[in-house]
C-alpha atoms as a PDB file:
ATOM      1  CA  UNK A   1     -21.256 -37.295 -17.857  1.00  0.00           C
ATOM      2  CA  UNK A   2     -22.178 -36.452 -14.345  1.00  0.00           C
ATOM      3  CA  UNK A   3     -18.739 -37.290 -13.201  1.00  0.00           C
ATOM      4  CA  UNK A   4     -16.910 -35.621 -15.916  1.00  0.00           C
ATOM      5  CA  UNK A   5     -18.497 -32.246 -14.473  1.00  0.00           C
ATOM      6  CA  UNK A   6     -18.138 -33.221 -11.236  1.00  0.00           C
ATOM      7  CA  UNK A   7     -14.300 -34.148 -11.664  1.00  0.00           C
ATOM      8  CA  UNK A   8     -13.866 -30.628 -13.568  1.00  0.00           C
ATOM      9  CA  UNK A   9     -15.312 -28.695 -11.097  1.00  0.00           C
ATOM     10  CA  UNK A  10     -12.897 -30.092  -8.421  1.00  0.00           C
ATOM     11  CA  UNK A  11      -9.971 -29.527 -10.555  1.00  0.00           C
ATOM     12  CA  UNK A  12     -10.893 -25.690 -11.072  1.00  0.00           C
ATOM     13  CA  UNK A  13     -11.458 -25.356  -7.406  1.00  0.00           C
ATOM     14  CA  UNK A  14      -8.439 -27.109  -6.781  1.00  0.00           C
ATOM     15  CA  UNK A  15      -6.881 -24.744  -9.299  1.00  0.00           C
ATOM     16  CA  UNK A  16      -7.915 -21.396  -8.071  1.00  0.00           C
ATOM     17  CA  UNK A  17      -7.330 -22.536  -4.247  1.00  0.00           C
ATOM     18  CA  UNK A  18      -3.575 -22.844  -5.402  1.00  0.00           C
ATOM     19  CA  UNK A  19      -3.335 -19.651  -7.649  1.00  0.00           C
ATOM     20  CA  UNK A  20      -4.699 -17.607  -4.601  1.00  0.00           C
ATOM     21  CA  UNK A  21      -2.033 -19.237  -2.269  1.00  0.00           C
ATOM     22  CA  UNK A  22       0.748 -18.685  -4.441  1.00  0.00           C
ATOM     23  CA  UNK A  23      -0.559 -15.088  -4.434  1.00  0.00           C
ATOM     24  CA  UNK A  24      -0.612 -15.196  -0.584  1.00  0.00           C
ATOM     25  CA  UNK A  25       2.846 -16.546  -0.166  1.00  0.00           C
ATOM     26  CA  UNK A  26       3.964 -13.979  -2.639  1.00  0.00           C
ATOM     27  CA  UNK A  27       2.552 -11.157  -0.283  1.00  0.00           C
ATOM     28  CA  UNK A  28       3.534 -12.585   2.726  1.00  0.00           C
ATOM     29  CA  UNK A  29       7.420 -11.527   1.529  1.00  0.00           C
ATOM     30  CA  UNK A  30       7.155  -8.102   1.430  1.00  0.00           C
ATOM     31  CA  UNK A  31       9.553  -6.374   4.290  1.00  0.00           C
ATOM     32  CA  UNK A  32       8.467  -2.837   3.804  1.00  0.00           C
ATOM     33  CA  UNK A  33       6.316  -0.646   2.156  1.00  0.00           C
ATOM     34  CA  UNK A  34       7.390   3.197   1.835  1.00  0.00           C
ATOM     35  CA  UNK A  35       4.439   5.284   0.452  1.00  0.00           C
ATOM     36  CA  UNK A  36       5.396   9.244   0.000  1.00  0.00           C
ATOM     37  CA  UNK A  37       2.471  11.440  -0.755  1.00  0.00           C
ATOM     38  CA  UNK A  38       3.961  14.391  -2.892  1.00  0.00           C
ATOM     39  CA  UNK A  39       2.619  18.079  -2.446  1.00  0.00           C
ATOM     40  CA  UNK A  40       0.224  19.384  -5.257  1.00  0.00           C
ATOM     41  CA  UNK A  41       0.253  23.051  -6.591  1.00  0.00           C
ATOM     42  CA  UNK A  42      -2.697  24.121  -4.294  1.00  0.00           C
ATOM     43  CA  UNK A  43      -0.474  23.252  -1.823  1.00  0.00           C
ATOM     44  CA  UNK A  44      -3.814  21.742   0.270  1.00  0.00           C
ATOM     45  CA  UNK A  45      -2.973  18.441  -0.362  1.00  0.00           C
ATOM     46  CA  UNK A  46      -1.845  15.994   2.277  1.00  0.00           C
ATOM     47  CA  UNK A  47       2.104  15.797   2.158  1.00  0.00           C
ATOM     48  CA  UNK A  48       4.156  13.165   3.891  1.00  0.00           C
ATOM     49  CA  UNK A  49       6.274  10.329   4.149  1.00  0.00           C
ATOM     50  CA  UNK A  50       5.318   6.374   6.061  1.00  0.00           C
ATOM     51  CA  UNK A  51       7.899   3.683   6.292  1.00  0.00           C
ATOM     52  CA  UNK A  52       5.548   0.388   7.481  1.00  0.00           C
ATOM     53  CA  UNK A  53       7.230  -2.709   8.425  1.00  0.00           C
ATOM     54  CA  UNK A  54       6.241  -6.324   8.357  1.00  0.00           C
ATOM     55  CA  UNK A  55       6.981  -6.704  12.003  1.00  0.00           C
ATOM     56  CA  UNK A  56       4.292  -3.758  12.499  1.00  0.00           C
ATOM     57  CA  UNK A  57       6.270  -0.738  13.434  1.00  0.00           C
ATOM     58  CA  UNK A  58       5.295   2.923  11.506  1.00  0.00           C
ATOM     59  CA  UNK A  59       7.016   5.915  10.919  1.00  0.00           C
ATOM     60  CA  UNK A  60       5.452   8.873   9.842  1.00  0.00           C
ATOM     61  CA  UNK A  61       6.847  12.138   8.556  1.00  0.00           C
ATOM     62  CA  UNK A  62       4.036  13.987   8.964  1.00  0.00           C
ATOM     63  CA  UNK A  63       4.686  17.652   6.430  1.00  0.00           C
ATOM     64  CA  UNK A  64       1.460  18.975   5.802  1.00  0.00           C
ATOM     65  CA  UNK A  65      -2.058  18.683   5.935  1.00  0.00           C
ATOM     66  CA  UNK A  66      -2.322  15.664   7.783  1.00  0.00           C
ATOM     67  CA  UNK A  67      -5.981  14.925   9.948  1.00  0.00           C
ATOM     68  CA  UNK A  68      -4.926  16.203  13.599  1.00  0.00           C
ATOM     69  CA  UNK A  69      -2.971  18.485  12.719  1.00  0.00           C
ATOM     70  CA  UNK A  70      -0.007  16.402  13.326  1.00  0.00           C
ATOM     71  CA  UNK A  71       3.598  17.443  11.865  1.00  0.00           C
ATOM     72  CA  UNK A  72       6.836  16.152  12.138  1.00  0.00           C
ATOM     73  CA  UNK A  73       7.967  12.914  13.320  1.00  0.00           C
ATOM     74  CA  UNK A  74       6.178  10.126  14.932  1.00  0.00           C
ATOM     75  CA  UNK A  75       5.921   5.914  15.191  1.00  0.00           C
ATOM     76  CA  UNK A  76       2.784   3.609  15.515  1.00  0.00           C
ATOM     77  CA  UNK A  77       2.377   0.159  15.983  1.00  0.00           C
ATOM     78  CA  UNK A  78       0.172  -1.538  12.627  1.00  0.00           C
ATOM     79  CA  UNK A  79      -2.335  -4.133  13.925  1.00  0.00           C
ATOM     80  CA  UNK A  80      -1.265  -7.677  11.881  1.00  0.00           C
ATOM     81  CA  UNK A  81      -4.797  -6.984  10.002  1.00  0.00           C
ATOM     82  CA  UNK A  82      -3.844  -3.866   8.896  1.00  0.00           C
ATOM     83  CA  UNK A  83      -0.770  -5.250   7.861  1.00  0.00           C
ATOM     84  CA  UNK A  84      -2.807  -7.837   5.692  1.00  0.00           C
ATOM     85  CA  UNK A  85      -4.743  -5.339   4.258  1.00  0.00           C
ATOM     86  CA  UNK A  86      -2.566  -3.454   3.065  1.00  0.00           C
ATOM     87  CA  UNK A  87      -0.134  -6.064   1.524  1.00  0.00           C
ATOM     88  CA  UNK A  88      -3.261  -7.289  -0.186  1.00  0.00           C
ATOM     89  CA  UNK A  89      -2.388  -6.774  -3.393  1.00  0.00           C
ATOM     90  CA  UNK A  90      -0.260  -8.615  -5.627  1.00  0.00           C
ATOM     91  CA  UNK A  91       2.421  -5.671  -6.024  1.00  0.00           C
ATOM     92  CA  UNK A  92       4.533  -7.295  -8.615  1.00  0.00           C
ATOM     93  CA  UNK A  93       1.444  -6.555 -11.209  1.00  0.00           C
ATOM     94  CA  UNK A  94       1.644  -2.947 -10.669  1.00  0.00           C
ATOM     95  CA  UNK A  95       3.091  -0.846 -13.460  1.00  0.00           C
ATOM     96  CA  UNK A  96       6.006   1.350 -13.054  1.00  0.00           C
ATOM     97  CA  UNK A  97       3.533   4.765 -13.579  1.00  0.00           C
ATOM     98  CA  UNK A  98       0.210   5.857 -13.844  1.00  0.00           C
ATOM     99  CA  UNK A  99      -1.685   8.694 -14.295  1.00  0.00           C
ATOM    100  CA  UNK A 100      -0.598  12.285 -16.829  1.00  0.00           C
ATOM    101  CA  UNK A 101       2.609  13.973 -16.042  1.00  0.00           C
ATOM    102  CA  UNK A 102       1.283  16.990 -18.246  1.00  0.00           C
ATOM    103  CA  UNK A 103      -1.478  17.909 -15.442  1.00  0.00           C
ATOM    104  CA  UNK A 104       1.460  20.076 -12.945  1.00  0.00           C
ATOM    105  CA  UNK A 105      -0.859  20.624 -10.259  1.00  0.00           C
ATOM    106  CA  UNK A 106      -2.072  17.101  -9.351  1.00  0.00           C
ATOM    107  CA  UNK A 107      -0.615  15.407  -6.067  1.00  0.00           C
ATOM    108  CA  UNK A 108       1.262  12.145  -6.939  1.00  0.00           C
ATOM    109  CA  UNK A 109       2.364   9.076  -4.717  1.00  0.00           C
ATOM    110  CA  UNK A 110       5.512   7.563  -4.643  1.00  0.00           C
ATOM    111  CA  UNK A 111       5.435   3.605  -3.695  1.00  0.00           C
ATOM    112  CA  UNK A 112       8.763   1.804  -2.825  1.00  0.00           C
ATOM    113  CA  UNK A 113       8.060  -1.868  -1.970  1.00  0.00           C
ATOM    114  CA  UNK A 114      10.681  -4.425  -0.023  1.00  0.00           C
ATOM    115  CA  UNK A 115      10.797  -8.198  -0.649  1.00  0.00           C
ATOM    116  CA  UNK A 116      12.451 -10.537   1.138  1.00  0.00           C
ATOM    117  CA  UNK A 117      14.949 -11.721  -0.805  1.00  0.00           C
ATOM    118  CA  UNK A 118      16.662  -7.835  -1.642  1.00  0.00           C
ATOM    119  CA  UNK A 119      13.767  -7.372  -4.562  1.00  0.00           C
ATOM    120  CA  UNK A 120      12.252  -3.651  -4.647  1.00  0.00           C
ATOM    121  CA  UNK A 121       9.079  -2.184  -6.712  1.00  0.00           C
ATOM    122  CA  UNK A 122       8.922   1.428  -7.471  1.00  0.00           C
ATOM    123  CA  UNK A 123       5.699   2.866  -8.519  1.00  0.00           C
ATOM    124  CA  UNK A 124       5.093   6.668  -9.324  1.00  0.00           C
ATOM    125  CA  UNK A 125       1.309   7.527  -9.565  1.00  0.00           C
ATOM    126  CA  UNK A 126       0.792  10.622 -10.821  1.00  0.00           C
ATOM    127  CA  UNK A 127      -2.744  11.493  -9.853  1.00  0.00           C
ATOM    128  CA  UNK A 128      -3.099   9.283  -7.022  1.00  0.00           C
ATOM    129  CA  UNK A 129      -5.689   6.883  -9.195  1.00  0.00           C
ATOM    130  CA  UNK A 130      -3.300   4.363 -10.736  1.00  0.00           C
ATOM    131  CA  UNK A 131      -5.981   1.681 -10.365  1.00  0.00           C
ATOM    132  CA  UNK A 132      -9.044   0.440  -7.788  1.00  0.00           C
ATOM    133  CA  UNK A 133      -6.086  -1.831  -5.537  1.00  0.00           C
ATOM    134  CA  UNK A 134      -4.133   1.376  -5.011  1.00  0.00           C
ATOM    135  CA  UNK A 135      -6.962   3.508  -4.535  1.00  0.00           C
ATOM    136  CA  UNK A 136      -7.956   1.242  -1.592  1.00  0.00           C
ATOM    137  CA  UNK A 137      -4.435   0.930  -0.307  1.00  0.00           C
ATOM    138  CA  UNK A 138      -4.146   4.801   0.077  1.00  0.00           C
ATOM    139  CA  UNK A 139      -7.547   4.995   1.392  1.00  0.00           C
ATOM    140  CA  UNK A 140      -6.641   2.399   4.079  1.00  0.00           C
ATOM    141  CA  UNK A 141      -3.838   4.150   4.951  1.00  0.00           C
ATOM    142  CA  UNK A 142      -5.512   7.318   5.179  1.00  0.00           C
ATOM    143  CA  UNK A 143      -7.806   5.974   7.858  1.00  0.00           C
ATOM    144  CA  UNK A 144      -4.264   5.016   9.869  1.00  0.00           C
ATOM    145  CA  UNK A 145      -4.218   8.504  10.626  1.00  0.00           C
ATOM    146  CA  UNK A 146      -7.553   8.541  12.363  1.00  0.00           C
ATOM    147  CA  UNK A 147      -7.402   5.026  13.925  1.00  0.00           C
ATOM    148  CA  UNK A 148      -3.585   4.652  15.523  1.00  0.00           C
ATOM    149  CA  UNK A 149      -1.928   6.232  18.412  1.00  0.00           C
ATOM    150  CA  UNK A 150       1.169   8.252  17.339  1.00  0.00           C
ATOM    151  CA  UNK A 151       3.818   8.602  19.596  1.00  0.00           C
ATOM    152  CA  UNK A 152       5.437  12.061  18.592  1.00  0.00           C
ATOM    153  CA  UNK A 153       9.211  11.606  18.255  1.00  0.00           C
ATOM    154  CA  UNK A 154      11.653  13.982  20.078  1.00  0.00           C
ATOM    155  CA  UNK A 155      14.589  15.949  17.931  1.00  0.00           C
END
């Protein structure tokens, strides 16, 4: 009997070790993530536009209402555990939209994720609280704002 447990509990280890890797290699494809933060009716929200690549280079479009008051164009360099963070989640779970269209004067988020292998993921989220992975993705890229050095772009 002893062994029959034992035996069982290896196997589910064994299992969930090789779920999370596949989920790992998964993540490890995506090229790109494009996250546009949409302007609200208050018109206090933060509005803007980051392209973040896989070999660590940012670019911001700063619009509006970003911490420092910065506006316009600039790049950044994304630490490789930032990167990790942030491509965290398994984004082929995600749906295509969340949160109530009817409610005008919420901001919304636009996600556009690159695979490897040509594969894109759109995701429209109304009220910026599709679900708790998201939240913490926008939240870590919030603190990007505070934490890297931009390099303002000229022209």
């Amino acid at each position: 009997m002893f062994r029959f447990i034992y035996f069982s509990f290896i196997f589910l280890l064994f299992a969930i070790v090789c779920n999370s890797q596949k989920k790992t290699n998964f993540n490890n494809s995506v090229e790109k993530i494009i996250v546009k933060k949409n302007d609200c009716m208050t018109g206090d929200c933060p509005t803007y536009t980051i392209i973040i690549h896989k070999n660590g280079k940012i670019e911001l479009n700063a619009r509006r209402n970003i911490p420092k008051n910065m506006s316009g164009n600039y790049t950044s360099t994304l630490g490789y555990l930032d990167w990790e963070v942030i491509t965290h989640m398994d984004f082929t779970t995600l749906k295509k939209t969340y949160g109530d269209i009817r409610y005008v004067d919420f901001p919304s988020t636009d996600l556009e994720i690159y695979f490897s292998k040509g594969k894109t993921k759109k995701v429209h989220d109304h009220d910026n609280n599709g679900n708790p992975e998201l939240i913490k993705l926008y939240e870590h890229i919030d603190l990007l704002f505070i934490k890297l050095r931009w390099k303002k772009v000229k022209g």
